[in-house]
Structure formats: structure tokens, C-alpha cells
Protein backbone atom coordinates (compact mmCIF):
# COMPACT_ATOMS: atom_id res chain seq x y z
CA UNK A 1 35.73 51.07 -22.41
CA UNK A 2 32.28 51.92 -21.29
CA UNK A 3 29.85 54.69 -22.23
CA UNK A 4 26.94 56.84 -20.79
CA UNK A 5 23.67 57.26 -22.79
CA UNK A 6 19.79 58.07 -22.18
CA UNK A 7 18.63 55.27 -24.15
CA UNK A 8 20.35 52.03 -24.88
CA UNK A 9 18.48 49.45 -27.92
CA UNK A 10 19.22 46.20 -28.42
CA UNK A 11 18.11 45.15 -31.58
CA UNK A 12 18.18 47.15 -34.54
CA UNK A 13 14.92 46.28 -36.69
CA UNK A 14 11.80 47.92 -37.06
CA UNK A 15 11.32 48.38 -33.22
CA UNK A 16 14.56 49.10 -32.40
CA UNK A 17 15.05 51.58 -35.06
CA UNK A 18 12.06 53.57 -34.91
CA UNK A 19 12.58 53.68 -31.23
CA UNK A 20 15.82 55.41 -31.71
CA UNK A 21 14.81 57.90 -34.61
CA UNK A 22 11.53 58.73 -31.75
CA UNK A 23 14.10 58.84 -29.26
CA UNK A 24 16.34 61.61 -30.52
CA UNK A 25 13.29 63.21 -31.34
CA UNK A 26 12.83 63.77 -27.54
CA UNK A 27 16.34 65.11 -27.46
CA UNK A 28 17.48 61.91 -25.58
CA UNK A 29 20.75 60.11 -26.74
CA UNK A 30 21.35 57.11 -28.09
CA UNK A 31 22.94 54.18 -28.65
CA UNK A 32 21.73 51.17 -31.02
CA UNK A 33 23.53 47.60 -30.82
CA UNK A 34 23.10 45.12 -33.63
CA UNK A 35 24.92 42.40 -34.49
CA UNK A 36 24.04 41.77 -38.39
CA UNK A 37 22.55 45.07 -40.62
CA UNK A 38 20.45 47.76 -39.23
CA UNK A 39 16.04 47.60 -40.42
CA UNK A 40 16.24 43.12 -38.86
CA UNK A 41 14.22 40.84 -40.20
CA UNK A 42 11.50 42.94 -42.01
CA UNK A 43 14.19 44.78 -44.59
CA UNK A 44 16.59 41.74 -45.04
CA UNK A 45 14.73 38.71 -44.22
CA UNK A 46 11.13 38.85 -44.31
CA UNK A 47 8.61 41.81 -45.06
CA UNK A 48 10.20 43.44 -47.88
CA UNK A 49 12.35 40.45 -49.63
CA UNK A 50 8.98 38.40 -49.64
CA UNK A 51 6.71 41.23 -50.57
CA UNK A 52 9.34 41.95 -53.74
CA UNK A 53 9.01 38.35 -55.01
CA UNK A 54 5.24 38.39 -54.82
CA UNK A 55 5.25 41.17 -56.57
CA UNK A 56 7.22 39.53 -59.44
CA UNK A 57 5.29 36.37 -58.83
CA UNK A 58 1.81 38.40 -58.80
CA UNK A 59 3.56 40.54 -62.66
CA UNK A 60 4.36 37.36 -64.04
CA UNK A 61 0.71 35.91 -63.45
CA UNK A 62 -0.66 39.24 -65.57
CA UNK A 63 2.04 38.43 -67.82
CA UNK A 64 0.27 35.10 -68.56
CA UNK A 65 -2.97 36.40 -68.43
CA UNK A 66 -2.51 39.31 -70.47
CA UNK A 67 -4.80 38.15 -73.32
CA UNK A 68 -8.02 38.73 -71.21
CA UNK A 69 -6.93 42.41 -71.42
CA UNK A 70 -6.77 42.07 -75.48
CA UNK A 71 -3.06 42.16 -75.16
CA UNK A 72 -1.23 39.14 -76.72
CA UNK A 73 1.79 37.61 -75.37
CA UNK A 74 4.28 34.60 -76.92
CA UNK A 75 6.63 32.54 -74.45
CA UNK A 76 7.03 34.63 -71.37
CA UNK A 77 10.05 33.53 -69.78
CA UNK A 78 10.65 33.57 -66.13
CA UNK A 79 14.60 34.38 -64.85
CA UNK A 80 14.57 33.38 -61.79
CA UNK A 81 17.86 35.34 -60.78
CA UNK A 82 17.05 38.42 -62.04
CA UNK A 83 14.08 38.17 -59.73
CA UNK A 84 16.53 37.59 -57.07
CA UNK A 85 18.33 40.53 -58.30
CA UNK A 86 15.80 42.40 -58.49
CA UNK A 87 14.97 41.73 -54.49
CA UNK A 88 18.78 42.90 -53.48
CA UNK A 89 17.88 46.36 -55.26
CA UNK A 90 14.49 46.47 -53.35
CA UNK A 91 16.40 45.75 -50.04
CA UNK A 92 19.68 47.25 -50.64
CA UNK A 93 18.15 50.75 -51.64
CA UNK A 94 15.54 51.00 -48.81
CA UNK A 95 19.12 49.94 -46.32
CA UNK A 96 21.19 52.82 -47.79
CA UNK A 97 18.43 54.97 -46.76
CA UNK A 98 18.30 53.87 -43.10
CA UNK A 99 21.96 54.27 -42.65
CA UNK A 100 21.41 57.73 -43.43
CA UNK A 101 18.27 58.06 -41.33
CA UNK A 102 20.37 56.60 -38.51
CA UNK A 103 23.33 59.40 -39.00
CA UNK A 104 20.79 61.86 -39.71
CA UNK A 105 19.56 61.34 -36.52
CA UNK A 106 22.95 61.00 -34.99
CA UNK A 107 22.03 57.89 -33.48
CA UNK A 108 25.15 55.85 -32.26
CA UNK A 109 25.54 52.17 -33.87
CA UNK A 110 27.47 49.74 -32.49
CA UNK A 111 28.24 46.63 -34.80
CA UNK A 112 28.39 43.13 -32.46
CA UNK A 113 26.53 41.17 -30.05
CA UNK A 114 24.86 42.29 -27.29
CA UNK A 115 25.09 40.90 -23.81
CA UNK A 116 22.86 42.56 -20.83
CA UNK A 117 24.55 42.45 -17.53
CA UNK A 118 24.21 42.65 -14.23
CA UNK A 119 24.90 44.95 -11.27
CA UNK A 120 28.68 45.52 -11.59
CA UNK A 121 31.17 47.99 -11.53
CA UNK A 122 29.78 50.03 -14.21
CA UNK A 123 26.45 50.31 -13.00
CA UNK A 124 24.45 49.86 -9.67
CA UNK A 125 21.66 48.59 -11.66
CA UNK A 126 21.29 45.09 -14.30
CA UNK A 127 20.97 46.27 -17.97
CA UNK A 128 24.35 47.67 -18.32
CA UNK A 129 24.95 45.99 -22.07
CA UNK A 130 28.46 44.49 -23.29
CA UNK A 131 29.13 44.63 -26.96
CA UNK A 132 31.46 42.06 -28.09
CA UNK A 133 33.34 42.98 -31.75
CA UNK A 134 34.66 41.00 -33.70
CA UNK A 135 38.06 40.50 -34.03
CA UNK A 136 40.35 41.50 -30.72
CA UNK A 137 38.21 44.63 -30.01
CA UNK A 138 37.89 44.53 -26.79
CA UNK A 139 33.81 44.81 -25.69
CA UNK A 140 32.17 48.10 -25.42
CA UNK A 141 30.09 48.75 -22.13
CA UNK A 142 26.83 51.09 -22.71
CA UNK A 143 25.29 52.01 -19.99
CA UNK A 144 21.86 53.47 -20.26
CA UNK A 145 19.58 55.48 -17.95
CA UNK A 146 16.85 53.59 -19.78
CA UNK A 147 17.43 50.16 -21.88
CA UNK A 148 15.15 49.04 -24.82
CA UNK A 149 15.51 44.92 -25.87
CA UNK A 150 14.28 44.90 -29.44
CA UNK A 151 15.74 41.61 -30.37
CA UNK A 152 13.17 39.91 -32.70
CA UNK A 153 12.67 36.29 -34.02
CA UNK A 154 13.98 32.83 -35.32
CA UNK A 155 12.53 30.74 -37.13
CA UNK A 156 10.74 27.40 -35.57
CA UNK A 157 12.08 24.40 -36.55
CA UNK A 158 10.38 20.57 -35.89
CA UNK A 159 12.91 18.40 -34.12
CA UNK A 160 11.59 15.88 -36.82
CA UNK A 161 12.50 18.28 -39.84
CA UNK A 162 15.43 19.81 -38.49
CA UNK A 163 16.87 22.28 -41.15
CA UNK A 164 19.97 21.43 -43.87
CA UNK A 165 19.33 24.18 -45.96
CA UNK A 166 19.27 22.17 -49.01
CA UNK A 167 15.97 20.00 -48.64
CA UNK A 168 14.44 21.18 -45.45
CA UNK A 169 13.95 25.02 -45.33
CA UNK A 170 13.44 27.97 -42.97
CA UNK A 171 11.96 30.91 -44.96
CA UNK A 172 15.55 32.36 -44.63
CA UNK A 173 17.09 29.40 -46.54
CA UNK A 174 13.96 30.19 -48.86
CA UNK A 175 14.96 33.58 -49.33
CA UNK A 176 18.33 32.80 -50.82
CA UNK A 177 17.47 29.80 -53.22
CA UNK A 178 19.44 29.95 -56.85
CA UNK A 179 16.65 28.15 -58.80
CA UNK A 180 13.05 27.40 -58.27
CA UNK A 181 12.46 23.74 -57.20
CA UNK A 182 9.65 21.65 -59.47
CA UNK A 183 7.81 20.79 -56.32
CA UNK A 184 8.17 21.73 -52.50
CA UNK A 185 5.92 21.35 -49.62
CA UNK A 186 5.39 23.73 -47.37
CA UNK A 187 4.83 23.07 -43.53
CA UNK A 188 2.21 25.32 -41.76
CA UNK A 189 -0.92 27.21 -43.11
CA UNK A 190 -0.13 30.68 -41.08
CA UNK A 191 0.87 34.05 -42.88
CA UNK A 192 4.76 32.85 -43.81
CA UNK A 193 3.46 29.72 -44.94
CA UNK A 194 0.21 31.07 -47.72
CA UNK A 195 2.56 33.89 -48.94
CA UNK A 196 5.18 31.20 -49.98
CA UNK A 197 2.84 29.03 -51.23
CA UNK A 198 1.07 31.62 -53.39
CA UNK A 199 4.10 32.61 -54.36
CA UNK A 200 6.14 29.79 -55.70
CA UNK A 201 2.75 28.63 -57.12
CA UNK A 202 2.24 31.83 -58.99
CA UNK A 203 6.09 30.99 -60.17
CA UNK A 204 5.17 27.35 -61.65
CA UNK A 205 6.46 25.54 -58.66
CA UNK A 206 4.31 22.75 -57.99
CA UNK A 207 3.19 23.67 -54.10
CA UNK A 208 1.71 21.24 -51.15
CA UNK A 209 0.37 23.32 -48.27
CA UNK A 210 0.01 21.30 -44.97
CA UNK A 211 -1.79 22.93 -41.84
CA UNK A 212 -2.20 20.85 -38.18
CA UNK A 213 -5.31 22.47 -37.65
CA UNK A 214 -8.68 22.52 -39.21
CA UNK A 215 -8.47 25.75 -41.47
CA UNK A 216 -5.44 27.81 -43.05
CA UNK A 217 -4.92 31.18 -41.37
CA UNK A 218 -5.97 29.29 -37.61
CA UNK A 219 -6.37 32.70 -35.92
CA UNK A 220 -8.30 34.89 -38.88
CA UNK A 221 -12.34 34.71 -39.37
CA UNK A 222 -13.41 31.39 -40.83
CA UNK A 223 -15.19 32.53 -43.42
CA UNK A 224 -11.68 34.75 -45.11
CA UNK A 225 -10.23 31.49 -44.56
CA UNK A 226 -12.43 28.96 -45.65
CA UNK A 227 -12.52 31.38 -48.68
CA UNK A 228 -8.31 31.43 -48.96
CA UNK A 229 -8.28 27.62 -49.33
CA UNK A 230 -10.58 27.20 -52.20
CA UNK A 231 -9.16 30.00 -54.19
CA UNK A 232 -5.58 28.66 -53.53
CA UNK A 233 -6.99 25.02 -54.71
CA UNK A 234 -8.00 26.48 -57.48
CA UNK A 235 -4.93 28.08 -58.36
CA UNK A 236 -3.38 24.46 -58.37
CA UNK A 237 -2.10 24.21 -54.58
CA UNK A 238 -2.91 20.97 -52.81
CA UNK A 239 -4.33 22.28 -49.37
CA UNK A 240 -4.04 19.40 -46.80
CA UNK A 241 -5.31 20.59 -43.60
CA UNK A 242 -5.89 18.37 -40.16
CA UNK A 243 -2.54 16.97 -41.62
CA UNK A 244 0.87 16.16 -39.50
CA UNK A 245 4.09 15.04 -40.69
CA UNK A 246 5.05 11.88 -38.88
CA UNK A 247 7.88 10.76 -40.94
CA UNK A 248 9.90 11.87 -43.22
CA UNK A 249 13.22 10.52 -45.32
CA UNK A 250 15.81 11.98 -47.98
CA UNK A 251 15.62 9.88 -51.28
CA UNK A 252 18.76 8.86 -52.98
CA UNK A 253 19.86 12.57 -51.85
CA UNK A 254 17.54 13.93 -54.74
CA UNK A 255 14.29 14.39 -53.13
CA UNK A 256 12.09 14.29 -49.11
CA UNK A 257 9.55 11.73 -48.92
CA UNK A 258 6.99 12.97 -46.29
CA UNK A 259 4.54 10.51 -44.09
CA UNK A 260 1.52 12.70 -43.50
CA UNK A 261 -1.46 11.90 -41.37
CA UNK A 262 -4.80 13.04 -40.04
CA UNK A 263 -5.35 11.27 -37.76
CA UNK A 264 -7.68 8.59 -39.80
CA UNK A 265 -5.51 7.55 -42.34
CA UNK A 266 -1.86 8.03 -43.28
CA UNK A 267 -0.33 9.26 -46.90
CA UNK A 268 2.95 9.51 -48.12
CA UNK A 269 4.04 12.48 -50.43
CA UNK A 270 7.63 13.34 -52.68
CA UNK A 271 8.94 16.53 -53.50
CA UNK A 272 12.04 18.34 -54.23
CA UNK A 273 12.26 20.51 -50.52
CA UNK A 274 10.10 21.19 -47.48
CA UNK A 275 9.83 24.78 -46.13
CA UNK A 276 8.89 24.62 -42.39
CA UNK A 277 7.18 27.94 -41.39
CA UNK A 278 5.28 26.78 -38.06
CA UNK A 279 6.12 30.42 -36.39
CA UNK A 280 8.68 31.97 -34.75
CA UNK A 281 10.25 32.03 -31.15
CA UNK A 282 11.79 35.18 -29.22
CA UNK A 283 15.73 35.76 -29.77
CA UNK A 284 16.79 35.74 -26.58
CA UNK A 285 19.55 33.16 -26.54
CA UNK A 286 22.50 34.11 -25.00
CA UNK A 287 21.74 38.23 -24.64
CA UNK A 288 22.02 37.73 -20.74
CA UNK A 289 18.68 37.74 -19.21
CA UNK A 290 19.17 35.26 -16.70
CA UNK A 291 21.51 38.51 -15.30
CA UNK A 292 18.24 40.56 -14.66
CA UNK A 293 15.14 40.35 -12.90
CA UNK A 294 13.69 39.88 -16.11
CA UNK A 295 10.88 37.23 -16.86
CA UNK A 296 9.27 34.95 -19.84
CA UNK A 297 6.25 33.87 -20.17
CA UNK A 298 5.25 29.79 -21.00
CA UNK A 299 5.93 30.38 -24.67
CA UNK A 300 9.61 32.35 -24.27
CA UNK A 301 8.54 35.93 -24.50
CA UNK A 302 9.50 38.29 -22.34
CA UNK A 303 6.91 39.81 -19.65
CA UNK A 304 5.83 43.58 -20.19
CA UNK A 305 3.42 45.74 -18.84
CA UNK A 306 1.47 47.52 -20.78
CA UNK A 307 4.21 50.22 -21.38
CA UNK A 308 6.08 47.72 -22.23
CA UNK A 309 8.56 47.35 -18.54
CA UNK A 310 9.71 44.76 -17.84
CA UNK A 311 10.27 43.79 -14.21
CA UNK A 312 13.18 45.89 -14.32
CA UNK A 313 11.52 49.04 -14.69
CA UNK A 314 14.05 51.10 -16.81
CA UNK A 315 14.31 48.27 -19.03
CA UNK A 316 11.43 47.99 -21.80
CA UNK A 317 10.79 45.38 -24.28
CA UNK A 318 9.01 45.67 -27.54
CA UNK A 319 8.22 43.83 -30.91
CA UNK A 320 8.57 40.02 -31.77
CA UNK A 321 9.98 38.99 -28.63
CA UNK A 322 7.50 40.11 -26.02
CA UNK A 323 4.86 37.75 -28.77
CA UNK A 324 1.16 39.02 -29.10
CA UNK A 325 0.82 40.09 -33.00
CA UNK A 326 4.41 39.54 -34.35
CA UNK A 327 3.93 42.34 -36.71
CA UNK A 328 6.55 45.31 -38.09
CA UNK A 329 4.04 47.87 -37.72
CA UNK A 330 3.30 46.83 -34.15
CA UNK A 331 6.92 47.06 -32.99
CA UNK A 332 7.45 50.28 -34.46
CA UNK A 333 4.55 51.34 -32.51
CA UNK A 334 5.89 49.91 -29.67
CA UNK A 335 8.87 51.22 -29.73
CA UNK A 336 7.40 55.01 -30.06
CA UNK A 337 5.10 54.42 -27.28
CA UNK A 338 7.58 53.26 -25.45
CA UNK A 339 10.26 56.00 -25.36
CA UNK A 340 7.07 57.86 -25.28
CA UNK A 341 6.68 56.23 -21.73
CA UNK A 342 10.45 56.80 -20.71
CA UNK A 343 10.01 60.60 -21.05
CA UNK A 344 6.55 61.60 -19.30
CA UNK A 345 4.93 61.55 -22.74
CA UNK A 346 2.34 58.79 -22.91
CA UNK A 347 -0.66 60.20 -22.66
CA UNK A 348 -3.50 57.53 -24.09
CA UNK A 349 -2.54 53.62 -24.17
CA UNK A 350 -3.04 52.34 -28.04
CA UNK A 351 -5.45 49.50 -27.59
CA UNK A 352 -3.89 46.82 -30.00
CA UNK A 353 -7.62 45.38 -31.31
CA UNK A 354 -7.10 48.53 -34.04
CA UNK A 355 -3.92 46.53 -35.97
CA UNK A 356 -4.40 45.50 -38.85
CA UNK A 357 -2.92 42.21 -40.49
CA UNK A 358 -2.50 41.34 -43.68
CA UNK A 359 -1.39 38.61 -46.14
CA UNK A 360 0.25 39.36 -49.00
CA UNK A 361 -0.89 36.32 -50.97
CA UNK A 362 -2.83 36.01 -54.13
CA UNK A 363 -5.79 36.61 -53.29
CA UNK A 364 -4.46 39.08 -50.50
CA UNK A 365 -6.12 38.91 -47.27
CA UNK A 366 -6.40 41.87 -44.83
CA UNK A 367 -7.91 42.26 -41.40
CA UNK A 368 -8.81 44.24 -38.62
CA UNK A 369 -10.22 43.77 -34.96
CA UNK A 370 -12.75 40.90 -33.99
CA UNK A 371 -13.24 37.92 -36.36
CA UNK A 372 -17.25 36.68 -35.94
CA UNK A 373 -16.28 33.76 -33.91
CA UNK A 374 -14.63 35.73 -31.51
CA UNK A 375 -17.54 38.81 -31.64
CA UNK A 376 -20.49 35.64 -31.09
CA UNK A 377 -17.96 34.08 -28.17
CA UNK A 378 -18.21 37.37 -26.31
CA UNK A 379 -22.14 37.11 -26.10
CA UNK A 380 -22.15 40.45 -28.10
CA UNK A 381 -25.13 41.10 -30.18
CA UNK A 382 -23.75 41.56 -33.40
CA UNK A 383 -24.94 42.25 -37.11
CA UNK A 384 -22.59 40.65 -40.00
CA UNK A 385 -22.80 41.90 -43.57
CA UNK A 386 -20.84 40.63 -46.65
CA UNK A 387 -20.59 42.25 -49.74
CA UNK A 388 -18.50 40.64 -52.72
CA UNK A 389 -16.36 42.58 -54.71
CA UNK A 390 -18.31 41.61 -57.76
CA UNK A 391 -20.60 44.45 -57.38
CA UNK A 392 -17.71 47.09 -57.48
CA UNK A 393 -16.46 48.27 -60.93
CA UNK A 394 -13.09 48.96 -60.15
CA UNK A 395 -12.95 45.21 -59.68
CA UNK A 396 -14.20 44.18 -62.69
CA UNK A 397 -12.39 47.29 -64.61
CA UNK A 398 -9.08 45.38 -62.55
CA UNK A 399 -9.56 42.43 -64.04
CA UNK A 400 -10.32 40.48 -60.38
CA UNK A 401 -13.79 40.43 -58.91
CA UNK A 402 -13.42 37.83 -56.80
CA UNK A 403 -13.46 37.90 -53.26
CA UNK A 404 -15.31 39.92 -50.58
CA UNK A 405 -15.14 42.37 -47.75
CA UNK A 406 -16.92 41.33 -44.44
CA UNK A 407 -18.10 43.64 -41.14
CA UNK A 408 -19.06 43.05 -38.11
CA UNK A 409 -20.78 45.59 -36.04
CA UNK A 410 -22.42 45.61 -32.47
CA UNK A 411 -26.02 46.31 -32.60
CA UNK A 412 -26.45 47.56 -28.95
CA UNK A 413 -23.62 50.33 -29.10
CA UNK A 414 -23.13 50.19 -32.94
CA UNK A 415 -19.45 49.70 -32.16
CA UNK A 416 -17.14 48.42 -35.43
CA UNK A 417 -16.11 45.11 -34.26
CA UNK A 418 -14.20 44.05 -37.07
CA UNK A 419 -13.72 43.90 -40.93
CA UNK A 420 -12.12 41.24 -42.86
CA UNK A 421 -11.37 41.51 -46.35
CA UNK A 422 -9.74 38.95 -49.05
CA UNK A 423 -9.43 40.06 -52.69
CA UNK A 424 -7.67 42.20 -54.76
CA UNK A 425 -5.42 45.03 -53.18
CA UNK A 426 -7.25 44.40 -49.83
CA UNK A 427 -3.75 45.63 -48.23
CA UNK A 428 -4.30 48.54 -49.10
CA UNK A 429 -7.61 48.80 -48.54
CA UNK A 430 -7.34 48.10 -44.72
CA UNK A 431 -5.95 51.41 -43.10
CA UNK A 432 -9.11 53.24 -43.85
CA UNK A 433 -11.43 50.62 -41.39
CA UNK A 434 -8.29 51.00 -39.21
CA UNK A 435 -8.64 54.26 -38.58
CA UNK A 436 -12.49 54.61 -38.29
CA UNK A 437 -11.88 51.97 -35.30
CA UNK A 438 -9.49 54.08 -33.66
CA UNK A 439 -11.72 57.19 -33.99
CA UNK A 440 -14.81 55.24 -32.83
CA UNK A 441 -16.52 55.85 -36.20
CA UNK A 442 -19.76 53.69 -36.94
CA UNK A 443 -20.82 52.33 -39.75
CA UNK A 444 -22.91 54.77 -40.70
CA UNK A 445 -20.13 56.99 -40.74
CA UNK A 446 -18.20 55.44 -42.96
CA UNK A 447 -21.11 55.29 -45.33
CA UNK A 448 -21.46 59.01 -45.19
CA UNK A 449 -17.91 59.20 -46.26
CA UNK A 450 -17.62 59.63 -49.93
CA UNK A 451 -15.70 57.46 -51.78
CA UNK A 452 -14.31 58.08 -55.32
CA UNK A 453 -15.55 56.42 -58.08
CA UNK A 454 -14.61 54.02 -59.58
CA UNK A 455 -12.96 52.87 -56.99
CA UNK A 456 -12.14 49.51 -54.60
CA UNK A 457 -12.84 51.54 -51.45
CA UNK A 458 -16.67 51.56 -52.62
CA UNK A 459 -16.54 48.25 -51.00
CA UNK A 460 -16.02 49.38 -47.77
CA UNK A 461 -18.63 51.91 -48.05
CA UNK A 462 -21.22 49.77 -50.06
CA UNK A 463 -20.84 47.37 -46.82
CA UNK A 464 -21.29 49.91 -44.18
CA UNK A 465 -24.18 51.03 -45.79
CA UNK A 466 -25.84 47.82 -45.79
CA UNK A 467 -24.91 47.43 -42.12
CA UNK A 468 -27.88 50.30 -42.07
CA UNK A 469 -29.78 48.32 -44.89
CA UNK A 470 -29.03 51.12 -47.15
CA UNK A 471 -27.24 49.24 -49.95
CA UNK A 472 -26.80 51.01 -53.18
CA UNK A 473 -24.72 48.65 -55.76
CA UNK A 474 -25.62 45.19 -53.81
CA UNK A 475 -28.84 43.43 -52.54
């Protein structure tokens, strides 16, 4: 059985999805494969189930803290299922509501794998997909004026730490543990790898964070993440960076013994279970690209332009598996600019120095456009002001001063280069410097804004202003 549609997506997460809602928007139809749940990785494995057990994680630190608010608390108790409970709600709520986006928007789903194919008898053209059911359904052909591949992620694995589920971890397995362990350790010091380690740390497990290279966060500013070590060492993590595991065995089926070394000297460390989150490698296994003129570049993404073609033209490709910032809110941008692209409708290319990142971690670290190294390796003449959040009162009214927020300007064209925050709330804090990069605003600007009071966003302005040596609240 085959069928005729405008747009065909492969891949129903955050890309995929908000491609087809855009799409039907347009008054183009559509047709959306996936072969687990509609919203990918972000609803069911990674965004929202993480940032729902930080939040618990980040409640029950308050909880324990409570007395430096004058409130008094006996014997806390931690139930470690109901957190995981709780996380199913989260999830399960926000995926009723995207089934009925998806039939809202009378958007076509089509529950199995997807296989692209090439020139045949259904279409002149490759990208002709074949969804195969389960069960003795025979495969559905869509064929699409346009295609979309949306496919995602999996997780990395070392060929040294392949994982069992039960002592060596992907953040999936993570996801679905029954009982916090007393200790794990916890393989690379990128986003997946702090947010676990904050988190199970903020839940009593005792945490060792190892990172290959010579600071946590390798591709944020040095100075957020020089910061982001000592506060996590001072929350009780052991931060090992320069470290690589060389060895590792399973102890009387109880416990993972780890060989560790920097390259100087070699140590040996025991714990209950070993997360590995070294990053994550395009889906593409098996969806039939080899049947297109499609190509990948060293690394295993696929090739775009920058409407996101591929070298099939009427096939695009968008999110985690063309690479670059591996972000939800980058694929669904993606994916609107390109249907956008499909129908006549781009106007302006999105430069993609505006994203912001962020790490939901305690302290939380958010970010936006040039880090200093990378402003100074440009030759640019930039100015760099740092202002801590100790000289805001909403901080100290919150109960967390610490931490800063840093910008980065450039002195010739008074451009906003970048600002990098870490501290309280900082994720939310972000979208505002976002936004004044996408309009061009200067610093200045920003400090002519007014900001309530009290509030955390006085950060952002108290820093612009001293960017014009105009600080108010700091020196």
C-alpha cells in the first residue's frame, strides 16, 4: 500500500514534530513515522525526565537546608520511587498533550520503522520511505514531494565499558533505575554527565565525575567552568579531570573497579555502577541511506546545507543527527526553518551563534554566543566584565548568592559577543541576552532597559552597565 503526501518526517521528536505542526500550518500534508512514542528523546528520555529529577533533587536540597530560612525540619526522608513516579506524571501528561497537538493538527502518524528507499516503482526519485509494522502488516510506502529525516541520537558507548544495564550505564539505563546506588561514577564531564552528577549528589549518592580533558564543560568559557568544578567539589563530588579509564573489572558481581589514569600516574577506584555519558552519535543505522545520494560527514552526521538539503535536494535533515549543537530547541528551529525553506518562505537565515545552552545542574549554568577564548582567538578587541551575583538582592533574598554572570563585548563595533552565566536560575535568565543578540542590541542597551526590582535580571543589567563603566550595585 503506498501513499502520496507534501511532507514526509522521519523521526518524531522535537524536530520532527514541530516540523509537522509548522508544516500543516502552511497548508501542506503530512505524514510523521516513528517507531517508539511521538516528542523522542527530549519528552521520554532526556530533557524533561532529567529536568523532573533535578527538580526533586534541587527540593530535597531546600528541604535539608530549610533551617537557614528559620524553618525547622526533623528526618526528611527521600522515596526514591515516588520520585520516579513523579517523572512518569511529568512525561506522561506533557505526551497526552502532543497526541492531541498531532490530531489537532491532523497530522498523519504512522507507528514502525522507517526505511528510505530508492528510485523504484513508487517513485522516480530516492526518499520514497517504507514503514515496516509490527506484526504481519504488510509495510506502508509514503511517498513525499518533500522528505524531512529527523531521526535523533544514541547514546556513546566505550568498547571498554560496553553497557549491561546493571553496572555500566547509558543515561537511558539511568533513567529507569529502582533505587539509588551508594556510589557511582560517572564517565564524561559534558552537559549529560554534570546534570547526573549534580543530581544523584544532591540525592546522597556518593558521585565520581571523570573528564578526558583538562576542564568539565570542554566547549563552554573557562572561567563558568573552572567555576562549575569547585562548586561541585564542594558539594562533595570528586572531580577527576585529565583522567581515562584504562581498565576496568566487575567485583564478585557486587561492584566495578575502575583503573583510571592521567597520564602520570595510575589510580584505581570502586563503586556500585558507572554511567558513561561521552556524547551521542546520529541514528542512522539501518533507515536506508546508503539508497540515496545522501552523505555523512567524518563524525556520522549527515551533510546539510544551510537550509538544511541534503544532497538530495527534496530531502532535508535537521536536529541531532546532522551534529553542530545537539540541542531540542535547535531542532525545533530547524525543523520550522526548514519547511519554511520547502515552501518559498525563508526569508533571513537564523545565524546559530544566538542559541543558548544551558545546564541544568546545581549551580545551573547558561550560555550564549562566544566564550572569551574563542572572542581573543579571533583577534577581536574585546572588553570582559564580571559581575557576581552577590551584589544582587534577589540573590541573597533567594537564599544563593553565589556565582556570576560574565560578558563579552567588542570594543570596535560594540557588538555582544557573548554572556555566560552560572548561578541560581541562570536558565532562565538566558533568553533575555538571547534576544538582544539577535536584535543587535549593545550593551548599553540593555542597560537602558529597566529591570524590576528586586530581581535576578539586575545582573544582566548591572553587567552591561559596567561594560560602559557605569556600575550602580558593583565596583
Amino acid at each position: 500500500m503506498s501513499e502520496n503526501y507534501d511532507l514526509v518526517i522521519l523521526g518524531g521528536g522535537m524536530g520532527g514534530y514541530i516540523a509537522a505542526i509548522r508544516a500543516r500550518q502552511l497548508g501542506l500534508s503530512v505524514a510523521l513515522v516513528e517507531k517508539e512514542l511521538i516528542g523522542g528523546t527530549c519528552l521520554h528520555k532526556g530533557c524533561i525526565p532529567t529536568k523532573t529529577l533535578l527538580k526533586s533533587a534541587s527540593f530535597y536540597q531546600d528541604v535539608l537546608n530549610s533551617q537557614q530560612y528559620g524553618i525547622e525540619t526533623s528526618n526528611p526522608v527521600l522515596h526514591f520511587a515516588k520520585i520516579q513516579a513523579r517523572k512518569e506524571d511529568v512525561v506522561n501528561q506533557l505526551y497526552r498533550g502532543l497526541q492531541h497537538l498531532m490530531k489537532h493538527n491532523k497530522i498523519n502518524i504512522f507507528n514502525g520503522y522507517g526505511r528510505l528507499l530508492g528510485p523504484s516503482i513508487f517513485s522516480p526519485m530516492a526518499g520514497a520511505i517504507s514503514v515496516e509494522h509490527e506484526g504481519e502488516q504488510e509495510n506502508t510506502i509514503l511517498i513525499g514531494k518533500h522528505v524531512l529525516l529527523a531521526t535523533g541520537t544514541v547514546a556513546n558507548q566505550l568498547d571498554l565499558l560496553p553497557f549491561d544495564g546493571k553496572f555500566i550505564l547509558s543515561s537511558d539505563d539511568a533513567l529507569r533505575l529502582e533505587k539509588l546506588p551508594e556510589s557511582i561514577a560517572i564517565i564524561g564531564g559534558g552537559v549529560i554527565g554534570v546534570e547526573w552528577a549534580s543530581m544523584l549528589n544532591d540525592f546522597g549518592v556518593n558521585v565520581t565525575l571523570i573528564e578526558n580533558q583538562t576542564q568539565l564543560l570542554p566547549s563552554f568559557d573557562q572561567e563558568i567552568a573552572k567555576q562549575l568544578a569547585k562548586d561541585l567539589k564542594t558539594k562533595g563530588i570528586n572531580v577527576l579531570t585529565n583522567n581515562t579509564v584504562i581498565n576496568h573489572r566487575i567485583i564478585s558481581n557486587q561492584a566495578v573497579e575502575l583503573e583510571l589514569t592521567d597520564k602520570k600516574e595510575k589510580q584505581t577506584i570502586i563503586t556500585d555502577q558507572v554511567l558513561v555519558a561521552i556524547g551521542r552519535s546520529a541514528n542512522l543505522a539501518d533507515i536506508g541511506i546508503s539508497n540515496t545520494s545522501i552523505t555523512t560527514d567524518s563524525a556520522g552526521f549527515i551533510d546539510v546545507n544551510k537550509y538544511y538539503q541534503t544532497k538530495e535536494d527534496h530531502i532535508y535533515a535537521v536536529g541531532d543527527c546532522i551534529g553542530g549543537e545537539q540541542l531540542a530547541h535547535v531542532a525545533a528551529h530547524e525543523g520550522k526553518l526548514a519547511v519554511e525553506h520547502m515552501v518559498g518562505q525563508l526569508d533571513k537565515f537564523q545565524q546559530q551563534a544566538f542559541v543558548p545552552s544551558c545546564v541544568y545542574s546545581q549551580p545551573e549554568v547558561a550560555t550564549v554566543g562566544l566564550s572569551e577564548a574563542e572572542a581573543s582567538d579571533q583577534g577581536l578587541n574585546i572588553k570582559v566584565k564580571k559581575l557576581p551575583f552577590s551584589a544582587i538582592g534577589k540573590a541573597l533574598v533567594n537564599g544563593d548568592n553565589s556565582g556570576f554572570v560574565k560578558m563579552i563585548i567588542d570594543q570596535d563595533t560594540k557588538d555582544l559577543l557573548g554572556v555566560h552565566m552560572i548561578g541560581n536560575q541562570v536558565t532562565e535568565l538566558i533568553a533575555e541576552t538571547s534576544l538582544a543578540m539577535l536584535l543587535d542590541a549593545t550593551a548599553a542597551e540593555i542597560g537602558y532597559s529597566i529591570h524590576p526590582h528586586p530581581s535576578l535580571s539586575e545582573a544582566i543589567q548591572e553587567v552591561a552597565l559596567a561594560i560602559d563603566d557605569q556600575p550602580v550595585h558593583s565596583l
